[in-house]
PDB file of N, CA and C in Angstrom:
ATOM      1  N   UNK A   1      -4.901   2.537  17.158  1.00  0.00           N
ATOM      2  CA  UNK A   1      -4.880   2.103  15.785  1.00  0.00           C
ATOM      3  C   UNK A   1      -4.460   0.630  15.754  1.00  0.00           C
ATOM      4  N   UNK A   2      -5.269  -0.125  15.376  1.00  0.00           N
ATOM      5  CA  UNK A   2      -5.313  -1.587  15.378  1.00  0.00           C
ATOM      6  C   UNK A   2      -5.247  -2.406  14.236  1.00  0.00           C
ATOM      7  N   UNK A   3      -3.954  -3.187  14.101  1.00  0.00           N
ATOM      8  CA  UNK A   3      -3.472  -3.713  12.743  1.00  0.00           C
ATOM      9  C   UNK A   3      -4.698  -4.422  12.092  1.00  0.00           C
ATOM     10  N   UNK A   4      -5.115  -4.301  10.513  1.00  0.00           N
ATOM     11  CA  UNK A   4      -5.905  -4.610   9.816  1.00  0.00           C
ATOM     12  C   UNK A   4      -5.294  -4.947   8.441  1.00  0.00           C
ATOM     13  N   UNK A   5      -4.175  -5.523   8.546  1.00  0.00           N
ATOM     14  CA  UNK A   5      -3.879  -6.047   7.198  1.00  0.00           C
ATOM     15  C   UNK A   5      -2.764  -7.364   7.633  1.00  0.00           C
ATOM     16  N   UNK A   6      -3.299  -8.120   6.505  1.00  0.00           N
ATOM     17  CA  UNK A   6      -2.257  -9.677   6.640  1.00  0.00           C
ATOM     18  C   UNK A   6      -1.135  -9.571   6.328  1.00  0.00           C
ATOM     19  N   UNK A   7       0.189 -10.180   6.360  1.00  0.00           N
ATOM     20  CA  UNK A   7       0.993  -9.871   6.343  1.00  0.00           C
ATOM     21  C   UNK A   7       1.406 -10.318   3.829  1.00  0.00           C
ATOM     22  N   UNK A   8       0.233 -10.842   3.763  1.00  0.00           N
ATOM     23  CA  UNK A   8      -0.142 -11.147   2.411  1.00  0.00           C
ATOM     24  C   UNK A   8      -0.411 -10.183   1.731  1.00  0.00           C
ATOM     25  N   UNK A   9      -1.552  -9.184   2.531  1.00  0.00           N
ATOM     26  CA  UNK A   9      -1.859  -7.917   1.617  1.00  0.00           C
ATOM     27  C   UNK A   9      -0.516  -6.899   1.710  1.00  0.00           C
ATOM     28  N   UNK A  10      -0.186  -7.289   2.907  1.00  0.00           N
ATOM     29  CA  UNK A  10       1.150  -5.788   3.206  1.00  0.00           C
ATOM     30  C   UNK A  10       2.217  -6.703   2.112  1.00  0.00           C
ATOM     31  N   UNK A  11       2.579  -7.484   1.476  1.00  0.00           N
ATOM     32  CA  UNK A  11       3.738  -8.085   0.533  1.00  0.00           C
ATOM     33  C   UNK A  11       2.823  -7.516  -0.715  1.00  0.00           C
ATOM     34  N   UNK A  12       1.816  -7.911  -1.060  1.00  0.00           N
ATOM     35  CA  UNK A  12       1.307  -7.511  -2.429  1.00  0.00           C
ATOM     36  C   UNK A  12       1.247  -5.944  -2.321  1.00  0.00           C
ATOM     37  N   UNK A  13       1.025  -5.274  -1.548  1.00  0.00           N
ATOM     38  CA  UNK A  13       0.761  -3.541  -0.966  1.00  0.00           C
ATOM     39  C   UNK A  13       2.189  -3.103  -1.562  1.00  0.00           C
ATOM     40  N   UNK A  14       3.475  -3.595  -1.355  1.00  0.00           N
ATOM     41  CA  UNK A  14       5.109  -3.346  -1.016  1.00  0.00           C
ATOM     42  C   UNK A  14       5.409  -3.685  -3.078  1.00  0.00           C
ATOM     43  N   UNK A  15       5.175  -4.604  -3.330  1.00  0.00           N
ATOM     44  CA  UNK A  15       5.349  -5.062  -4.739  1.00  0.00           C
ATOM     45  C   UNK A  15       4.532  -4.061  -5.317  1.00  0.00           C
ATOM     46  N   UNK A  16       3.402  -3.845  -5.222  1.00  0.00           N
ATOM     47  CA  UNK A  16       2.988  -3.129  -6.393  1.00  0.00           C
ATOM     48  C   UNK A  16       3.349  -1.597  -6.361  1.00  0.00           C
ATOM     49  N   UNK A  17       3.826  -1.221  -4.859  1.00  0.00           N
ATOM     50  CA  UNK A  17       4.383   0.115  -4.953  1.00  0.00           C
ATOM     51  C   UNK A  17       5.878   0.140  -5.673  1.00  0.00           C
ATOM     52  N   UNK A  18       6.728  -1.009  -5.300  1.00  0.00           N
ATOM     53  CA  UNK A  18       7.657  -1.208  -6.254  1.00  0.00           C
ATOM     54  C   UNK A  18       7.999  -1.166  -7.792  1.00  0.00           C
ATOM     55  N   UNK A  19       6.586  -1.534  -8.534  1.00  0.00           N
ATOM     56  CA  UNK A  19       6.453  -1.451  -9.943  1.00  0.00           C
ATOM     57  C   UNK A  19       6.188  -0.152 -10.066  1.00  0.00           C
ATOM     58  N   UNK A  20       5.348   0.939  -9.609  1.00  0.00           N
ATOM     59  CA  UNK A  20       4.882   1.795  -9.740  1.00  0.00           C
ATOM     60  C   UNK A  20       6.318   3.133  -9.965  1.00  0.00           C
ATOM     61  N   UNK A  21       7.108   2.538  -9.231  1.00  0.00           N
ATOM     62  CA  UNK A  21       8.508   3.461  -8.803  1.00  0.00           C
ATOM     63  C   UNK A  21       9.478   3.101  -9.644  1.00  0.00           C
ATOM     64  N   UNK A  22       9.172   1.340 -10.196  1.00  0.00           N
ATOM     65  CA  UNK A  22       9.911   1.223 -11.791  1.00  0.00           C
ATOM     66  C   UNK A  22       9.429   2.085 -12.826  1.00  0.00           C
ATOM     67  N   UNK A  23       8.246   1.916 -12.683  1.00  0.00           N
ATOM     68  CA  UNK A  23       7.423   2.652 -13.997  1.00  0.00           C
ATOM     69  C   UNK A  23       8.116   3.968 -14.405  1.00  0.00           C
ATOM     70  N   UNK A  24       7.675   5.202 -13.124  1.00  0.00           N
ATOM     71  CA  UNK A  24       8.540   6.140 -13.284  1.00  0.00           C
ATOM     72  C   UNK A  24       9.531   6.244 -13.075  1.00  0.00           C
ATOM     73  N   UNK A  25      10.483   5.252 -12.566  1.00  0.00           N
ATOM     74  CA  UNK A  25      11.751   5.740 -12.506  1.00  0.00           C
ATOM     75  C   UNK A  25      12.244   5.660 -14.002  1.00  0.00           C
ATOM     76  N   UNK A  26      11.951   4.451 -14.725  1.00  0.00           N
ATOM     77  CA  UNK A  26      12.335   4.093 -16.108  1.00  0.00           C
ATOM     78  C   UNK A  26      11.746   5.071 -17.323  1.00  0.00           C
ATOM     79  N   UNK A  27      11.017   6.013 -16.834  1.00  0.00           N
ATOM     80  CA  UNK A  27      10.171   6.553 -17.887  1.00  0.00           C
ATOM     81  C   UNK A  27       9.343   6.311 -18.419  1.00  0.00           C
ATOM     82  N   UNK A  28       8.453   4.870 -18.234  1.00  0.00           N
ATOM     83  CA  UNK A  28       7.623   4.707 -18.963  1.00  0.00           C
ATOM     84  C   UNK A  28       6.138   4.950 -18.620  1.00  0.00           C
ATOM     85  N   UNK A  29       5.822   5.591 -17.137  1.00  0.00           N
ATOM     86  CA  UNK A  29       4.969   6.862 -16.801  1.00  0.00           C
ATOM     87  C   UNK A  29       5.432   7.841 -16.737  1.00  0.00           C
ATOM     88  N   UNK A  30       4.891   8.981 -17.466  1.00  0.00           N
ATOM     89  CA  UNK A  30       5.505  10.424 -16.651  1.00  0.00           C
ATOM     90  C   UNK A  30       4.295  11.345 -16.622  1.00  0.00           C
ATOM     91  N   UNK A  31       4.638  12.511 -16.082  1.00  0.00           N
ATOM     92  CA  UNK A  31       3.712  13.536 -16.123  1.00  0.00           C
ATOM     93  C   UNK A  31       2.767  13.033 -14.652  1.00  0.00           C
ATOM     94  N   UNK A  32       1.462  13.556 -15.265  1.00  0.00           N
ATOM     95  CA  UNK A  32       0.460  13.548 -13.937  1.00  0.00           C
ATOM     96  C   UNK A  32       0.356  12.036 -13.496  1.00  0.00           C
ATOM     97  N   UNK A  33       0.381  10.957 -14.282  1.00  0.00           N
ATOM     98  CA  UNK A  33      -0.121  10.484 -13.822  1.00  0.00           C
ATOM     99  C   UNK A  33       0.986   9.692 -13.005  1.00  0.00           C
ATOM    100  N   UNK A  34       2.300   9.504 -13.633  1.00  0.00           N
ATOM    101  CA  UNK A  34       3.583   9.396 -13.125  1.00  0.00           C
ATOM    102  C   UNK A  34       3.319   9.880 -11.347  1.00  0.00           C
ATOM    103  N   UNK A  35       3.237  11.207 -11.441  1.00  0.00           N
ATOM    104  CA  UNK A  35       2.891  11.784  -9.782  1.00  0.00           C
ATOM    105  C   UNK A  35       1.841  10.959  -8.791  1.00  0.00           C
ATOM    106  N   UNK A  36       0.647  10.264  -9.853  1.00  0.00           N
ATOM    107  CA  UNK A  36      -0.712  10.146  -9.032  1.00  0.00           C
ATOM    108  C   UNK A  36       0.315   8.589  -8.386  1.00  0.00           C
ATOM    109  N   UNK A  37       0.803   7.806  -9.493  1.00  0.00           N
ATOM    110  CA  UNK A  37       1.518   6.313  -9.070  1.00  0.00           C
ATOM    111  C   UNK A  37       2.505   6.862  -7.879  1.00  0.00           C
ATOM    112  N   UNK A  38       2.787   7.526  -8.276  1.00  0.00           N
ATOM    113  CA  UNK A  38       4.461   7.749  -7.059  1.00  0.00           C
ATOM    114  C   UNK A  38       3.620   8.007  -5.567  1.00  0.00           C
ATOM    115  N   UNK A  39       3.069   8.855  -5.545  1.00  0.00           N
ATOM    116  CA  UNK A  39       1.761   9.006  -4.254  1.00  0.00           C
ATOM    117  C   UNK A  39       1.309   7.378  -3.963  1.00  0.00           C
ATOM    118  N   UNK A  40       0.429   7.209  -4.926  1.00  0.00           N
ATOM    119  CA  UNK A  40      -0.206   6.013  -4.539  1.00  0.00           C
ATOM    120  C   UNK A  40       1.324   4.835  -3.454  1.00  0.00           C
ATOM    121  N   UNK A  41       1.626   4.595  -4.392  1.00  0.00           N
ATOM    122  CA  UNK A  41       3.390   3.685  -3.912  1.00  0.00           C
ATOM    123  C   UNK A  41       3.810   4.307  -2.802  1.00  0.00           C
ATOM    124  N   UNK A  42       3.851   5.684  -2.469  1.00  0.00           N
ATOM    125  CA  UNK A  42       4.554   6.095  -1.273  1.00  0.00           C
ATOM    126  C   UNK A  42       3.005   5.417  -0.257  1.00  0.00           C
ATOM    127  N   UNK A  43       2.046   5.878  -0.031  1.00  0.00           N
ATOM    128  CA  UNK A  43       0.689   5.448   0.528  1.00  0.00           C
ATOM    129  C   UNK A  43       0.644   3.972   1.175  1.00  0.00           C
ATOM    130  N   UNK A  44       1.022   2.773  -0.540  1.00  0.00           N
ATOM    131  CA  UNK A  44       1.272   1.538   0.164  1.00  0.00           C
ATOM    132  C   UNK A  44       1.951   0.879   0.953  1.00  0.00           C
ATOM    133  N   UNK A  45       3.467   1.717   0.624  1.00  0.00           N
ATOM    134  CA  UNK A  45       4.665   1.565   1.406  1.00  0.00           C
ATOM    135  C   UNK A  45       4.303   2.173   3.215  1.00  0.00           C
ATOM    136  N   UNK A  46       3.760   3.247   3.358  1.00  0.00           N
ATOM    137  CA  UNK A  46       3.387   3.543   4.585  1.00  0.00           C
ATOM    138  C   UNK A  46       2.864   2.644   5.200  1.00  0.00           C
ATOM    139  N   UNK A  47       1.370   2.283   4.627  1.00  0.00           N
ATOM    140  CA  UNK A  47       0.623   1.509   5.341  1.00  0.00           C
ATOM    141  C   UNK A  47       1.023  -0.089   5.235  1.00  0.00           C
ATOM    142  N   UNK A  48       1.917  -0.270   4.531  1.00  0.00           N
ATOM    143  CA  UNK A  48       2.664  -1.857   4.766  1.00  0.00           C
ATOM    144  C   UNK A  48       3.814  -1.740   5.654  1.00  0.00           C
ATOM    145  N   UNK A  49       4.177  -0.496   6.052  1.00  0.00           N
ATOM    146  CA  UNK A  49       4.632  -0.999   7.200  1.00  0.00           C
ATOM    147  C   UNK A  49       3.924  -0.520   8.253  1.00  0.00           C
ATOM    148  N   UNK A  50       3.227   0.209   8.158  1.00  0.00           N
ATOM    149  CA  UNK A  50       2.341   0.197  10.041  1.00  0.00           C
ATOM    150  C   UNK A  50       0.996  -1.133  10.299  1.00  0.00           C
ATOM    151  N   UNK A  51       0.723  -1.704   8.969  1.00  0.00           N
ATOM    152  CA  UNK A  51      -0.238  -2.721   8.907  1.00  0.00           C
ATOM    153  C   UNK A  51      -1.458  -2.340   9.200  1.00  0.00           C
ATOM    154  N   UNK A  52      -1.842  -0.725   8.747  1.00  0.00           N
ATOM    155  CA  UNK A  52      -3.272  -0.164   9.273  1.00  0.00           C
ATOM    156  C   UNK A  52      -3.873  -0.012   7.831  1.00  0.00           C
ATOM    157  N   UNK A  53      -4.789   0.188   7.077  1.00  0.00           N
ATOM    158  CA  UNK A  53      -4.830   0.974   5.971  1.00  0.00           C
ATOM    159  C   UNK A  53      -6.277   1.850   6.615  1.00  0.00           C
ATOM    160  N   UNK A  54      -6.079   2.756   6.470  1.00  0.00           N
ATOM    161  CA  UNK A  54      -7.449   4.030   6.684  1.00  0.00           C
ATOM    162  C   UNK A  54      -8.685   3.545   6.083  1.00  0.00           C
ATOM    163  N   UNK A  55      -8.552   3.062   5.251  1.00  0.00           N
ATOM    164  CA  UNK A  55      -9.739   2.742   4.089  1.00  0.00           C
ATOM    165  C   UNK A  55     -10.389   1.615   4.061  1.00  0.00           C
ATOM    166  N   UNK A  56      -9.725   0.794   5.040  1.00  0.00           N
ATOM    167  CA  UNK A  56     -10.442  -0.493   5.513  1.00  0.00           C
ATOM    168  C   UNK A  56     -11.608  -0.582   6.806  1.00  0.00           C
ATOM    169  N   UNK A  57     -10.960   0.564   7.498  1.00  0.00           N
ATOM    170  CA  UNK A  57     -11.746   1.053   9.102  1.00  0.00           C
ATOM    171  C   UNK A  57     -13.103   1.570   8.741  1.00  0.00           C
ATOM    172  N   UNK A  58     -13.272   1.917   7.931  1.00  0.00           N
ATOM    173  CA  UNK A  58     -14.973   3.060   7.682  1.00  0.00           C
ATOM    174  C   UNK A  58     -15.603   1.642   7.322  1.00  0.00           C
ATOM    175  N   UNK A  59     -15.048   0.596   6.513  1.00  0.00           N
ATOM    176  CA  UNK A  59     -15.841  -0.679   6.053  1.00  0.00           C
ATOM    177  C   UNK A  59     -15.785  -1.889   6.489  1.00  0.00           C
ATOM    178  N   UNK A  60     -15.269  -1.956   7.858  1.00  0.00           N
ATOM    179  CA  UNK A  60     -15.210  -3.015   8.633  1.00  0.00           C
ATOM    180  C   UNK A  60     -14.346  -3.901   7.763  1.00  0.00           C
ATOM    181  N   UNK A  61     -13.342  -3.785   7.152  1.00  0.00           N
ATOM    182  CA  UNK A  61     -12.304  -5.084   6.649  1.00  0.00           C
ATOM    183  C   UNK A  61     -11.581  -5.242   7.163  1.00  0.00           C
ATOM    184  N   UNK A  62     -10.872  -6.339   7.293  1.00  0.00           N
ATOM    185  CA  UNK A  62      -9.559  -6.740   7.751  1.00  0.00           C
ATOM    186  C   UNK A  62      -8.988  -8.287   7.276  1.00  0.00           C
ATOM    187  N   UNK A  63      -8.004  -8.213   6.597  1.00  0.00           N
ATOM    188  CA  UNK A  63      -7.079  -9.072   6.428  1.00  0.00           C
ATOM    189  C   UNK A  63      -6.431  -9.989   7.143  1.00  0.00           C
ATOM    190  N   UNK A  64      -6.325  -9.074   8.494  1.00  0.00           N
ATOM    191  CA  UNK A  64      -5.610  -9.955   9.146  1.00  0.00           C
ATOM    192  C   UNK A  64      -6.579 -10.803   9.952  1.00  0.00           C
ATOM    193  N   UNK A  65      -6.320 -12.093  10.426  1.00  0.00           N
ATOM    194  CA  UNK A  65      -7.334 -12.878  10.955  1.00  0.00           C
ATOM    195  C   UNK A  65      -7.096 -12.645  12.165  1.00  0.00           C
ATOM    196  N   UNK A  66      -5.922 -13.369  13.265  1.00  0.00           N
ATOM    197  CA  UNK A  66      -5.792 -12.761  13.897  1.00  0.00           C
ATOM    198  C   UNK A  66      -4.998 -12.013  14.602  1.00  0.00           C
ATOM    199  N   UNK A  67      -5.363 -10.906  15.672  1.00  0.00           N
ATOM    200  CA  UNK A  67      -4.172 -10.050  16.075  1.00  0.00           C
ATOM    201  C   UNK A  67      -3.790 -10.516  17.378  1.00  0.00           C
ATOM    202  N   UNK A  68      -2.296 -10.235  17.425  1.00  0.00           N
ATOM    203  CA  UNK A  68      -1.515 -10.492  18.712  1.00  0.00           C
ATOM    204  C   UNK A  68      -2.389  -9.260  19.641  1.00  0.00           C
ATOM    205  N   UNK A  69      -2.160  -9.895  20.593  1.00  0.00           N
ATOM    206  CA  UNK A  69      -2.256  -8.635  21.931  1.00  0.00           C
ATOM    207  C   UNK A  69      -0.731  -8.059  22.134  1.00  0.00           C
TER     208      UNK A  69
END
């Protein structure tokens, strides 16, 4: 598994899971969709820190320019 994200997308990936966990923590999502954000945020947080995202590999993307050996 071979890093595919910049260290730009993994900071914007980390922030927006952060708002998502304000949202519901503060109440101002709740219910389903409250659940779908909290998933999503746990998801970004994973893959900002392993620097892989699954969903980039089937479409040839990558962020990162280049990788260390």
């Amino acid at each position: 598994m071979k890093k595919n994200m910049s260290a730009t997308d993994r900071t914007i990936r980390t922030l927006v899971a952060i708002v998502f966990f304000l949202l519901y923590g503060t109440g101002v999502v709740e219910g389903t969709l409250g659940v779908i954000l909290l998933i999503v945020g746990i998801v970004f947080i994973l893959t900002s820190l392993v620097g892989f995202c699954p969903l980039y590999a089937p479409f040839g993307i990558k962020t990162l320019k280049s990788q260390p050996e």
